[in-house]
Protein backbone atom coordinates (compact mmCIF):
# COMPACT_ATOMS: atom_id res chain seq x y z
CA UNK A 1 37.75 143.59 -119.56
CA UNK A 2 35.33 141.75 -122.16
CA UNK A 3 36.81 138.74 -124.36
CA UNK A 4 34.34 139.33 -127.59
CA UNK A 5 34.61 136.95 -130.64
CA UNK A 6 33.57 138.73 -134.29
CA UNK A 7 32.79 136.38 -136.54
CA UNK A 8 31.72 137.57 -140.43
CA UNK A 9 29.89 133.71 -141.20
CA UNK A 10 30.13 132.24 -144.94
CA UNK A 11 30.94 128.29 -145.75
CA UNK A 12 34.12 128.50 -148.06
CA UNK A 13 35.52 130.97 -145.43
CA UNK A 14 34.67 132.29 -142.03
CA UNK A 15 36.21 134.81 -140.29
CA UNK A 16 37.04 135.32 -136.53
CA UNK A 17 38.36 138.53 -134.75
CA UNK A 18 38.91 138.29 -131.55
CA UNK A 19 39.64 141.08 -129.01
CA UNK A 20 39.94 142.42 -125.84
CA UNK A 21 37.44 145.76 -124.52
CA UNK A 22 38.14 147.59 -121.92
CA UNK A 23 35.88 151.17 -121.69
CA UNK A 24 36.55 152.56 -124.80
CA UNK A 25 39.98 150.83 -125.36
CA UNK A 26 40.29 147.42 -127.24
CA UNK A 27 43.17 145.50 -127.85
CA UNK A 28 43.59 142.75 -130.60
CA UNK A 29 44.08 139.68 -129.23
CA UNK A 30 44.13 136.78 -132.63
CA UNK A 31 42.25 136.57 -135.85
CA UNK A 32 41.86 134.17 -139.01
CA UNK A 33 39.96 132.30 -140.74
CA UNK A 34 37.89 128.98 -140.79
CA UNK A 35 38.10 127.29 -144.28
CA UNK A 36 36.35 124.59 -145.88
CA UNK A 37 37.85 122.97 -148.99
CA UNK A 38 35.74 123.94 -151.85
CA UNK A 39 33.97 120.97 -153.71
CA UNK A 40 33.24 119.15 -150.75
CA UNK A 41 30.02 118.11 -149.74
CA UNK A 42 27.60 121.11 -147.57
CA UNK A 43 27.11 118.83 -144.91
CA UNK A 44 30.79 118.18 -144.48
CA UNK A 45 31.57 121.99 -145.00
CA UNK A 46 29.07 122.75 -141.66
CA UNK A 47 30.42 119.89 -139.51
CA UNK A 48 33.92 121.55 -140.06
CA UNK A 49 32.41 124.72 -138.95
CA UNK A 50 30.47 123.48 -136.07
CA UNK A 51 33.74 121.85 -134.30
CA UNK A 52 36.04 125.00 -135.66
CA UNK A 53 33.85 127.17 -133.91
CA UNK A 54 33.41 125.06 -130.89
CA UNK A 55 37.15 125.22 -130.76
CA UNK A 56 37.63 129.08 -130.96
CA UNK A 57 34.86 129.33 -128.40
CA UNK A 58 37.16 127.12 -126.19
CA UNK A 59 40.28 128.47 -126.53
CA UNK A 60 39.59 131.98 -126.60
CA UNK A 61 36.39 132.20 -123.99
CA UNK A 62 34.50 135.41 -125.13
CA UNK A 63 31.94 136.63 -123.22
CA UNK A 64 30.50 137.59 -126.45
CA UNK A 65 30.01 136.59 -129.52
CA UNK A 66 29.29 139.46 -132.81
CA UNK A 67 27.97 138.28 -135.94
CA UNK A 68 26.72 139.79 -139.20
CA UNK A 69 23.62 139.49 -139.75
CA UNK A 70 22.46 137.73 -143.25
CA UNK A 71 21.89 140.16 -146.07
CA UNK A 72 20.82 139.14 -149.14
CA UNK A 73 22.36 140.74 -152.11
CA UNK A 74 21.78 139.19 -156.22
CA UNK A 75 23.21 135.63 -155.72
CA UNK A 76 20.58 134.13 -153.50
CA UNK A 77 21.62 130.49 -153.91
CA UNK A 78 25.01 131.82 -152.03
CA UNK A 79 23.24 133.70 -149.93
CA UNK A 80 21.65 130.51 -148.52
CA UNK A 81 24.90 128.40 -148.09
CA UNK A 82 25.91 131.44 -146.11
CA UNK A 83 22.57 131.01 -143.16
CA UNK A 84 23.29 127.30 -143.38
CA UNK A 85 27.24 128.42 -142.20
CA UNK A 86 25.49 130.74 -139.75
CA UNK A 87 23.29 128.66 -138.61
CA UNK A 88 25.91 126.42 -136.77
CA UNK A 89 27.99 128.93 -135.68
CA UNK A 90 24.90 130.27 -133.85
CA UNK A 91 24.12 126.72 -132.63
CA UNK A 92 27.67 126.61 -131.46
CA UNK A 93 27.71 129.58 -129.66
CA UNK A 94 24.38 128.64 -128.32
CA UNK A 95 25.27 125.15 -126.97
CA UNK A 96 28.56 126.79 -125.40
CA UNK A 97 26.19 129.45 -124.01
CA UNK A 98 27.50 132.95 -125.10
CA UNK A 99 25.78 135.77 -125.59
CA UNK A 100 25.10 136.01 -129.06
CA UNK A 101 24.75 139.81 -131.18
CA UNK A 102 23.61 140.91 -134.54
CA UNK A 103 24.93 143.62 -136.66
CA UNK A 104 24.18 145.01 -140.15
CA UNK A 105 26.81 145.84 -142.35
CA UNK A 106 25.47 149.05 -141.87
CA UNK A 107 25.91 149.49 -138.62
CA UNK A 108 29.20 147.91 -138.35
CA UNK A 109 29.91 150.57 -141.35
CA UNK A 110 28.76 153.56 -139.20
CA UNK A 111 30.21 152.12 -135.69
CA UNK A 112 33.88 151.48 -137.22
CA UNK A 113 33.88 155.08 -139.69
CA UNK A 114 31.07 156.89 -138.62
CA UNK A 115 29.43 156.28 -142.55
CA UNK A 116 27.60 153.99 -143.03
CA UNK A 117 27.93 153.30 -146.33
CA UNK A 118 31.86 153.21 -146.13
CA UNK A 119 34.31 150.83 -148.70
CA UNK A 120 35.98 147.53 -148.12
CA UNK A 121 39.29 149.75 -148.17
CA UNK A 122 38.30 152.75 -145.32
CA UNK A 123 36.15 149.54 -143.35
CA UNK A 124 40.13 147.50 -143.13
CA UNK A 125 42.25 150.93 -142.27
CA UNK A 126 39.86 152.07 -140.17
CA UNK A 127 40.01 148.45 -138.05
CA UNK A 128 43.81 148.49 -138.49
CA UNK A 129 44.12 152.41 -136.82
CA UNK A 130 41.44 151.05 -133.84
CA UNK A 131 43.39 148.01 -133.09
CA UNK A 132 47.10 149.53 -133.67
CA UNK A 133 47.98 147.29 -136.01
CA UNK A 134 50.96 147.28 -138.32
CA UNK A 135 49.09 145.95 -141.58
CA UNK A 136 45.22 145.57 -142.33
CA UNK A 137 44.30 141.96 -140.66
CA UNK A 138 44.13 139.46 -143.99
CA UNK A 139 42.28 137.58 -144.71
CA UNK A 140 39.67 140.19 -145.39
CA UNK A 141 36.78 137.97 -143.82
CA UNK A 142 39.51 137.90 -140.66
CA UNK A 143 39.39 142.01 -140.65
CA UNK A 144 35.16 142.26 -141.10
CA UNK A 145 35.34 139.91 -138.21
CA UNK A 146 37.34 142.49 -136.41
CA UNK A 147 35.13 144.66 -136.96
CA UNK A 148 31.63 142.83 -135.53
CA UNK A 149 34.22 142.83 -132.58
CA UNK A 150 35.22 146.97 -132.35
CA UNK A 151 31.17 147.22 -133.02
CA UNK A 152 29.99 145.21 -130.39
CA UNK A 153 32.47 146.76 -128.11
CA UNK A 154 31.02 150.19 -128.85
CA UNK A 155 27.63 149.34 -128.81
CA UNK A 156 27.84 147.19 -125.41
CA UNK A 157 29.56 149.74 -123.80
CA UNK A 158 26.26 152.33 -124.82
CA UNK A 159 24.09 153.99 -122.53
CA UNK A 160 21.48 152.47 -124.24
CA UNK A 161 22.43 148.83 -122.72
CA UNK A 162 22.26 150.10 -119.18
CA UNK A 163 19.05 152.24 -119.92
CA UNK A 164 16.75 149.92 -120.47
CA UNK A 165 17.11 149.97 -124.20
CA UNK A 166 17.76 146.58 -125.97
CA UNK A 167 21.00 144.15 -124.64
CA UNK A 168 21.02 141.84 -126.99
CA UNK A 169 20.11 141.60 -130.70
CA UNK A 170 20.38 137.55 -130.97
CA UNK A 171 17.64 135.38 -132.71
CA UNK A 172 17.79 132.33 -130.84
């Protein structure tokens, strides 16, 4: 039984999944969101990240934590607000000391489907069928989160972690 935290990073929102993997079984334990009021100033926005996170990390113990990995799409200037957010939930989860993982969207696409270039739509029923779950996780940031959970679950539980190939994708 592995406790693993998903968390899809961002500054106006961040969303947490967190579940429970066992073999190839998981079980949904909670998931939300971390918001920050919009207008308020970027250093504020972090802090109430930072301690938000702390908390999760607290209450819910995971003995790992999945995170997206930053892509950069058109809007660059949100892009960066975005690895500012990151950036202190990685320091978080590095201060806490949990194992920290990276995913693409694209693998997180092909781990959850099995296409990696899936929609929004097949990405939220296919994490509601996984998890048994009566109605797709909202917000959506809460069910991406899920997600980095389900694919860390999958991937950790590879032969490819207990055959010498890589165990951990973090950047710190």
């Amino acid at each position: 039984m592995a406790v693993i935290l998903g968390i899809d990073p961002g500054v106006a929102t961040v969303g947490f999944g967190v579940i429970d993997a066992s073999g190839v079984k998981q079980r949904f334990i909670n998931c939300g969101a971390i918001t920050t009021p919009a207008h308020t100033k970027l250093s504020s926005r972090l802090d109430q990240i930072y301690h938000d996170m702390r908390e999760l990390i607290g209450t819910f113990k995971p003995e790992a934590i999945a995170i997206e990995e930053l892509f950069f799409n058109t809007n660059i200037t949100t892009g960066i607000d975005v690895a500012h957010g990151r950036g202190v939930i990685l320091l978080a989860g590095a201060e806490l000391m949990v194992p920290m993982y990276e995913y693409t969207p694209l693998q997180v696409k092909q781990a959850i489907t099995g296409y990696g270039r899936a929609d929004k739509k097949q990405m939220m029923e296919m994490v509601r069928r996984l998890l048994g779950l009566p109605s797709v996780a909202r917000p959506d940031d809460a069910s991406d989160a899920l997600a980095l959970a389900i694919c860390h679950a999958r991937f950790s539980g590879s032969l490819l972690t207990y055959e010498g190939g890589r165990d951990e994708c973090s950047t710190i």
